[in-house]
PDB file of N, CA and C in Angstrom:
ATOM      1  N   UNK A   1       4.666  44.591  57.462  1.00  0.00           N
ATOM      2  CA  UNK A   1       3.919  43.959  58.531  1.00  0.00           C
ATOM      3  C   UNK A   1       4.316  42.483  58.590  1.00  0.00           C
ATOM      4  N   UNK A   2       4.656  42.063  59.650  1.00  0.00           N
ATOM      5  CA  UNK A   2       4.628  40.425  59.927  1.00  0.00           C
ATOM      6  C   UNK A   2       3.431  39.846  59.741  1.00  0.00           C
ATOM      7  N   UNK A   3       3.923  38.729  58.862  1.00  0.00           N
ATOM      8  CA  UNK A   3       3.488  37.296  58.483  1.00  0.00           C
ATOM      9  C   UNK A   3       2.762  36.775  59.910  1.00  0.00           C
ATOM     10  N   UNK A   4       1.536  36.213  60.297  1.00  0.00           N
ATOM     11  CA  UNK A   4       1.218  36.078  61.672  1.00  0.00           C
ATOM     12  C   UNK A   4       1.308  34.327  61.371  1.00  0.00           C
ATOM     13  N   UNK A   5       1.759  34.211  62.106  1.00  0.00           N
ATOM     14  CA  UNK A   5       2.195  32.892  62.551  1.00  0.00           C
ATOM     15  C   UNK A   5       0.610  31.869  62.452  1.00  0.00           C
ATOM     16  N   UNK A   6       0.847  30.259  61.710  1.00  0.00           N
ATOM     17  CA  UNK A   6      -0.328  29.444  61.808  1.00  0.00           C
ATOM     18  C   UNK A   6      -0.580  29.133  62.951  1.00  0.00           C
ATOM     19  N   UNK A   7      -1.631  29.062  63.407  1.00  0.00           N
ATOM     20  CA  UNK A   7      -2.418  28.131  64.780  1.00  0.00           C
ATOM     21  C   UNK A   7      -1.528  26.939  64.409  1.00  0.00           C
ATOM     22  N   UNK A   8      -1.439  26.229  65.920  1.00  0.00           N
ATOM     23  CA  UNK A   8      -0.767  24.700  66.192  1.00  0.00           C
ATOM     24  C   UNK A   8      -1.569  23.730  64.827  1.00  0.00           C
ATOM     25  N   UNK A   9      -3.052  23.974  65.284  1.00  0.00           N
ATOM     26  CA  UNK A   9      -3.663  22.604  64.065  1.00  0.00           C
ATOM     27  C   UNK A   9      -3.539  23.026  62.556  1.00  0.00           C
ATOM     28  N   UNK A  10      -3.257  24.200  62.604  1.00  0.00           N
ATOM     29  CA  UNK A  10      -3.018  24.722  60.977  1.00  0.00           C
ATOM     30  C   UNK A  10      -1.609  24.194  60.450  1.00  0.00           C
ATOM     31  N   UNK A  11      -0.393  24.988  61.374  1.00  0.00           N
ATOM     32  CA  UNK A  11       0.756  23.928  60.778  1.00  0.00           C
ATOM     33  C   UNK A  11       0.746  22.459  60.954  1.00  0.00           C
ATOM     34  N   UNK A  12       0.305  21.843  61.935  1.00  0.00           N
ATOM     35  CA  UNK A  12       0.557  20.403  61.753  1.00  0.00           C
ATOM     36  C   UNK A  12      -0.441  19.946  60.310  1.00  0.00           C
ATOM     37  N   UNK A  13      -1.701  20.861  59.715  1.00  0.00           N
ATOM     38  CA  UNK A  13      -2.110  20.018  59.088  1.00  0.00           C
ATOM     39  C   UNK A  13      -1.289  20.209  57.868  1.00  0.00           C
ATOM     40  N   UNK A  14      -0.597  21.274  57.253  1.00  0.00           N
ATOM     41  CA  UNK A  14       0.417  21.846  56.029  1.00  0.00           C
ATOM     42  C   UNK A  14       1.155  20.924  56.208  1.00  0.00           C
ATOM     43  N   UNK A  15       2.196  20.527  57.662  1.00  0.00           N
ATOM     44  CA  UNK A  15       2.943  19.466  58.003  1.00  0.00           C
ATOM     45  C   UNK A  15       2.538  18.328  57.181  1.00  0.00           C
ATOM     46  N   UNK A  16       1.369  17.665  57.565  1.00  0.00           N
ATOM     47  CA  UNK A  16       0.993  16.560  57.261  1.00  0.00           C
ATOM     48  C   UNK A  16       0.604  16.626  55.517  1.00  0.00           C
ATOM     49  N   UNK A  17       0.082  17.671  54.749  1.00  0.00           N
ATOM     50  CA  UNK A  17       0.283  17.765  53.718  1.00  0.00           C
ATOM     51  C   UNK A  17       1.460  17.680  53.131  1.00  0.00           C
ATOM     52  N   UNK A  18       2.047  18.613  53.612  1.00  0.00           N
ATOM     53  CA  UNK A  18       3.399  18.045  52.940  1.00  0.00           C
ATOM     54  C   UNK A  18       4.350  16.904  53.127  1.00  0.00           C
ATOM     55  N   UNK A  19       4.261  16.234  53.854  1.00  0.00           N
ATOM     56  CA  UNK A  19       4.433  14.656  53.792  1.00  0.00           C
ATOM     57  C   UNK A  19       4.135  13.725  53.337  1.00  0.00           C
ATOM     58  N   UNK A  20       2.565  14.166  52.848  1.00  0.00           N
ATOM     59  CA  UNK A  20       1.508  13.246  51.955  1.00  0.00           C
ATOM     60  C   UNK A  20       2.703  13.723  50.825  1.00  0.00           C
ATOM     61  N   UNK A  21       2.705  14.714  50.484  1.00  0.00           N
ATOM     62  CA  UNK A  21       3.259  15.008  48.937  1.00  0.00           C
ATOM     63  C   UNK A  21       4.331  14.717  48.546  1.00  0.00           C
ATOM     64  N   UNK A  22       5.468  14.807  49.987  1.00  0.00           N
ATOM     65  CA  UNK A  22       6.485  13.628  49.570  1.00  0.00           C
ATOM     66  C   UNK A  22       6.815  12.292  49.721  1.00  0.00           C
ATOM     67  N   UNK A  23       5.421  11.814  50.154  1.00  0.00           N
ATOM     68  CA  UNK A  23       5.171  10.054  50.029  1.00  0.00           C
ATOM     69  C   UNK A  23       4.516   9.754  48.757  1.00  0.00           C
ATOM     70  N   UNK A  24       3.796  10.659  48.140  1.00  0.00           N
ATOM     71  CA  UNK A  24       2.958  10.395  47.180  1.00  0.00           C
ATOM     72  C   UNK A  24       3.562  10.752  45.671  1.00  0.00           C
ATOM     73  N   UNK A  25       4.278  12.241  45.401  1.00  0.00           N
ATOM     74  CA  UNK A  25       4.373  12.603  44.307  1.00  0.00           C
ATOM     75  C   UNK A  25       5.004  12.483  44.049  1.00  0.00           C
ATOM     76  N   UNK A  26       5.756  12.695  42.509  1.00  0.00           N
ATOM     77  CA  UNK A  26       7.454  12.282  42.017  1.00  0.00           C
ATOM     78  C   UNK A  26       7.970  14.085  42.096  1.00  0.00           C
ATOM     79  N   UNK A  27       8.607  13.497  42.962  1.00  0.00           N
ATOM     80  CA  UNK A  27       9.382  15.061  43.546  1.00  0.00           C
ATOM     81  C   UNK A  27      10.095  15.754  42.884  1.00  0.00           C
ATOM     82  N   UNK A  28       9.856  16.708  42.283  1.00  0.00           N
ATOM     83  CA  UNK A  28      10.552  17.644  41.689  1.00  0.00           C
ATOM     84  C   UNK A  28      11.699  18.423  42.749  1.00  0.00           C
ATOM     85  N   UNK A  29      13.063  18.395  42.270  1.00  0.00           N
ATOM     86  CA  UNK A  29      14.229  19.115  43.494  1.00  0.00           C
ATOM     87  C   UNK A  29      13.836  20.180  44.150  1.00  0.00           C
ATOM     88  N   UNK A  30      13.623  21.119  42.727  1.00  0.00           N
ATOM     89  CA  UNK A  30      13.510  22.403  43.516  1.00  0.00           C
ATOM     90  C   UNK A  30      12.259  23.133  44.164  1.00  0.00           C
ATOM     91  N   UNK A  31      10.998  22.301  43.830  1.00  0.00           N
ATOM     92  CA  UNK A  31       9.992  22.200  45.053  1.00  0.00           C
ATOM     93  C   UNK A  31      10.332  21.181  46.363  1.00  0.00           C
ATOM     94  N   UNK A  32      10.936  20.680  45.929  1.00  0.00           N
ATOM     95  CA  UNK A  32      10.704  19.320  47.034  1.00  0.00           C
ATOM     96  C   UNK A  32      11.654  20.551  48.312  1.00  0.00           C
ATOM     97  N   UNK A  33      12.977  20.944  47.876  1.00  0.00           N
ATOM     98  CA  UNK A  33      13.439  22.078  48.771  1.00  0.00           C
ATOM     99  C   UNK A  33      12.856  22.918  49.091  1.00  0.00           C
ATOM    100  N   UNK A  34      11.827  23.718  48.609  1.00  0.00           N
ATOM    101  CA  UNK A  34      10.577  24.748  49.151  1.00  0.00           C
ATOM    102  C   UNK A  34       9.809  23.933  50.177  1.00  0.00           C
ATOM    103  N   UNK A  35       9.506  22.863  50.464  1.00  0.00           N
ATOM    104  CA  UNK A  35       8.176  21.890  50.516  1.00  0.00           C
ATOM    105  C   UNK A  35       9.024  21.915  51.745  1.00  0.00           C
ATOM    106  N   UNK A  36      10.841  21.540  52.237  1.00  0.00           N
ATOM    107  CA  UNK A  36      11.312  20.843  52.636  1.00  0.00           C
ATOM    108  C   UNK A  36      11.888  22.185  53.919  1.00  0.00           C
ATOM    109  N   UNK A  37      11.630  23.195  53.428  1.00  0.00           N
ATOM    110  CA  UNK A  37      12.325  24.683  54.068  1.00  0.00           C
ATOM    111  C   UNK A  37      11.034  24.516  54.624  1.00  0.00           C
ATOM    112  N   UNK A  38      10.169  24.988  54.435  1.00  0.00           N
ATOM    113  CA  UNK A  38       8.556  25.125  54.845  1.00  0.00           C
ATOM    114  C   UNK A  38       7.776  23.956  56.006  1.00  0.00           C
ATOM    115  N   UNK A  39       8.442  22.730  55.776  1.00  0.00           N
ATOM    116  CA  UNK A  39       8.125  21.506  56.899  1.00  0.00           C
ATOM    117  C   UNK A  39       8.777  22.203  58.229  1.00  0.00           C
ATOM    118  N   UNK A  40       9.758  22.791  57.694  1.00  0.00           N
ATOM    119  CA  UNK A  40      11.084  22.587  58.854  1.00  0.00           C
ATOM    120  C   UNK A  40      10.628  23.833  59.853  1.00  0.00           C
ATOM    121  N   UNK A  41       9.762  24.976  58.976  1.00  0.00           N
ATOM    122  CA  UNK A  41       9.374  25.935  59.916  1.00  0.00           C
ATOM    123  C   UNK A  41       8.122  25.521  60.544  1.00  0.00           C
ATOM    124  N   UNK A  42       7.624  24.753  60.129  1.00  0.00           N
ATOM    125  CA  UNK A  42       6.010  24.419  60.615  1.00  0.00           C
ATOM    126  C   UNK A  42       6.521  23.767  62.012  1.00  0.00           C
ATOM    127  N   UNK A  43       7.619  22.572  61.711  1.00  0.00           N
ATOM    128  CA  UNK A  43       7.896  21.748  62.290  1.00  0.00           C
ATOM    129  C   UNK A  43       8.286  22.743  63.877  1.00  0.00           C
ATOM    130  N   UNK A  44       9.243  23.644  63.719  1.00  0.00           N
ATOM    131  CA  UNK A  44       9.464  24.530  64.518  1.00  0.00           C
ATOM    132  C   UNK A  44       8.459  25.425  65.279  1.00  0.00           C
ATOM    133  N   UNK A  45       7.510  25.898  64.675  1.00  0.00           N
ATOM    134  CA  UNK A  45       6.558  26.507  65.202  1.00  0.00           C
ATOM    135  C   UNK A  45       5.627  25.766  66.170  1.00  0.00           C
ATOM    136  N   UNK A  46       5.361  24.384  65.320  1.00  0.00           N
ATOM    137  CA  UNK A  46       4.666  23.410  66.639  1.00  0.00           C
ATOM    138  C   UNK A  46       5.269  23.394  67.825  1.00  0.00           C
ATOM    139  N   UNK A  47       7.000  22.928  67.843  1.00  0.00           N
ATOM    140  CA  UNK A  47       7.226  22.592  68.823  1.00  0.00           C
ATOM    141  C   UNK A  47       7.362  23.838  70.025  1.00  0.00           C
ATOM    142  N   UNK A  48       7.542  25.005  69.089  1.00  0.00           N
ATOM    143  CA  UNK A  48       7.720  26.295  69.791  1.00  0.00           C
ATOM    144  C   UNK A  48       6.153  26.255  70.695  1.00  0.00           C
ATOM    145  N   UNK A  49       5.119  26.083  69.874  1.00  0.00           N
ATOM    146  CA  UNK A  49       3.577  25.909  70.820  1.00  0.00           C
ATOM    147  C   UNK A  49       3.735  24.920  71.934  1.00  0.00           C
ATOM    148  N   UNK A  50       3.400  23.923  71.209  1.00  0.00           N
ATOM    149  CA  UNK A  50       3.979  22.895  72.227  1.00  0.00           C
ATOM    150  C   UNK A  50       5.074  22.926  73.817  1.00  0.00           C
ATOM    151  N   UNK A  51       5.918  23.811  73.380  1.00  0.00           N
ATOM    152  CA  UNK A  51       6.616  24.591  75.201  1.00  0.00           C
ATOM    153  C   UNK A  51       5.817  25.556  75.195  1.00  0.00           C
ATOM    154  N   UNK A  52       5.456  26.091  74.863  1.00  0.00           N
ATOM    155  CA  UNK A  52       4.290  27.362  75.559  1.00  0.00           C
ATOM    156  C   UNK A  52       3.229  26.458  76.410  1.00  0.00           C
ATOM    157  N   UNK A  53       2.577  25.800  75.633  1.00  0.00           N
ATOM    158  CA  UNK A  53       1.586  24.610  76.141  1.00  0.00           C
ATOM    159  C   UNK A  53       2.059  24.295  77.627  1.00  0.00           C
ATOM    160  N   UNK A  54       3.318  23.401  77.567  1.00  0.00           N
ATOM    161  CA  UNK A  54       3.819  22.668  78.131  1.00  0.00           C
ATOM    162  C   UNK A  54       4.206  23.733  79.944  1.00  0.00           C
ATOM    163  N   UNK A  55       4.733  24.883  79.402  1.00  0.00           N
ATOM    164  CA  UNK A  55       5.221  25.630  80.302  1.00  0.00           C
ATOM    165  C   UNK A  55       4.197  26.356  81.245  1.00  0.00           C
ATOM    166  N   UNK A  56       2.145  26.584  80.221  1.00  0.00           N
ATOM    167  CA  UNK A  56       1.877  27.275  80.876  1.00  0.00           C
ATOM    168  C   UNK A  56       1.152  25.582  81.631  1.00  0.00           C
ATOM    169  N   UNK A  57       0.572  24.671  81.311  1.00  0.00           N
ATOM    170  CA  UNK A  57       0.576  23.771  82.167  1.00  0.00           C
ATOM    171  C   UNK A  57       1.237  23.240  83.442  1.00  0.00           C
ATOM    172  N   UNK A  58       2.960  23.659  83.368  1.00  0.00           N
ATOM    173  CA  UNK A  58       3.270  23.177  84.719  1.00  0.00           C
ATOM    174  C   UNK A  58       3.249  24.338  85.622  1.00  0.00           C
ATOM    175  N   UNK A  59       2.641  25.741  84.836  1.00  0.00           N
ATOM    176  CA  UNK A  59       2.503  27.149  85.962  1.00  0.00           C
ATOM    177  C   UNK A  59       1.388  26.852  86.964  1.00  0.00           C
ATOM    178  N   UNK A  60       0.088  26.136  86.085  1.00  0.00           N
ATOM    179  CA  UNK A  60      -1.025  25.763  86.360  1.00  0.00           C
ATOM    180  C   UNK A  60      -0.958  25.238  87.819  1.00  0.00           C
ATOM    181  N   UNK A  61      -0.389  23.944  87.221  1.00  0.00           N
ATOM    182  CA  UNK A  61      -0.306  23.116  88.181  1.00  0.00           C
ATOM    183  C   UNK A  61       0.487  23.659  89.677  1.00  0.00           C
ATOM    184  N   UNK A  62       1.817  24.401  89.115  1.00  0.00           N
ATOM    185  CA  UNK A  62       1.902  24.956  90.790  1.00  0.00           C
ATOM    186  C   UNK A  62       1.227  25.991  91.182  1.00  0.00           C
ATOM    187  N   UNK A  63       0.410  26.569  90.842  1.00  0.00           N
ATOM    188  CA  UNK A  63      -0.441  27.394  90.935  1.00  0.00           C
ATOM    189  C   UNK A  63      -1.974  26.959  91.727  1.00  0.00           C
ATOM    190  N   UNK A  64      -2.347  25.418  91.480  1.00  0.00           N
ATOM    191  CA  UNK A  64      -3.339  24.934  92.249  1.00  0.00           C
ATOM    192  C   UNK A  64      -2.876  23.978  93.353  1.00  0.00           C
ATOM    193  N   UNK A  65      -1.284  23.426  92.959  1.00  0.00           N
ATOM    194  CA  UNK A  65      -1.274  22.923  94.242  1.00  0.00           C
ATOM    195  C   UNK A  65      -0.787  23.686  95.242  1.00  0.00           C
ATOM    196  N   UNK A  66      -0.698  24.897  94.939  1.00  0.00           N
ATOM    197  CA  UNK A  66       0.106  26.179  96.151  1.00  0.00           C
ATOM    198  C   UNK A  66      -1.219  26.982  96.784  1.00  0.00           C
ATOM    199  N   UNK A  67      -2.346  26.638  95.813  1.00  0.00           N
ATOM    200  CA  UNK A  67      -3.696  27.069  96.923  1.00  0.00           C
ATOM    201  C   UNK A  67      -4.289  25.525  97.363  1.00  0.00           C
ATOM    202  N   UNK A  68      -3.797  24.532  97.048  1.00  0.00           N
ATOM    203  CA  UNK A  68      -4.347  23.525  97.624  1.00  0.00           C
ATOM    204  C   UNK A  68      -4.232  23.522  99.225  1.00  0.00           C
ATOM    205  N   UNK A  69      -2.399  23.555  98.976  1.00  0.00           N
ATOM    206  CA  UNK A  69      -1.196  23.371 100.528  1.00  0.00           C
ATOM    207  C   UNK A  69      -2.681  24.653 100.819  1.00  0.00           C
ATOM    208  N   UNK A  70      -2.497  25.685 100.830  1.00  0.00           N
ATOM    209  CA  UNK A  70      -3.045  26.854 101.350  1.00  0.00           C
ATOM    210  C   UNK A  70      -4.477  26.213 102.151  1.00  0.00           C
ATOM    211  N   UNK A  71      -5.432  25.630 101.378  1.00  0.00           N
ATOM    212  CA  UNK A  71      -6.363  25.957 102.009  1.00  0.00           C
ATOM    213  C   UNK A  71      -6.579  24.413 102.663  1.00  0.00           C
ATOM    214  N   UNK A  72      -5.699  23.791 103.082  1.00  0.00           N
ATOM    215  CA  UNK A  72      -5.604  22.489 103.619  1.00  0.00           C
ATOM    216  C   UNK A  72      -5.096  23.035 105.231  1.00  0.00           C
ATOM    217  N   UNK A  73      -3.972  23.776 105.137  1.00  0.00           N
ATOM    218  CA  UNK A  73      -3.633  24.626 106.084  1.00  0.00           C
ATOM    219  C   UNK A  73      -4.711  24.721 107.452  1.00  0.00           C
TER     220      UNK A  73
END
């Protein structure tokens, strides 16, 4: 079964944990590369939300200004 993907505020907050941990801790290599694989998918998954976001917002928008034109008509 697939792994279900974090909500947007869930990875950004792991994101932001793990940034704390490599501003803060004395980095061990071969976590810091786990820590560093794991940013990179979070990082990805936001932005993957983020165009979903983005894409269903500009549907929106032509979507109300195409009944606007309509009922101005």
């Amino acid at each position: 079964m697939a792994k279900k993907s974090p909500s947007f505020a869930e990875a950004f907050t792991e994101l932001e944990e793990i940034t704390s941990w490599f501003e803060t801790s004395d980095v061990d290599l071969d976590e810091g590369l786990k820590k560093f694989e794991r940013g990179l998918e979070l990082a990805q998954a936001c932005k993957t939300k983020l165009a979903e976001v983005e894409n269903k917002v500009v549907d929106l928008k032509k979507k109300f200004a195409t009944l606007e034109v309509a009922q101005n008509e």
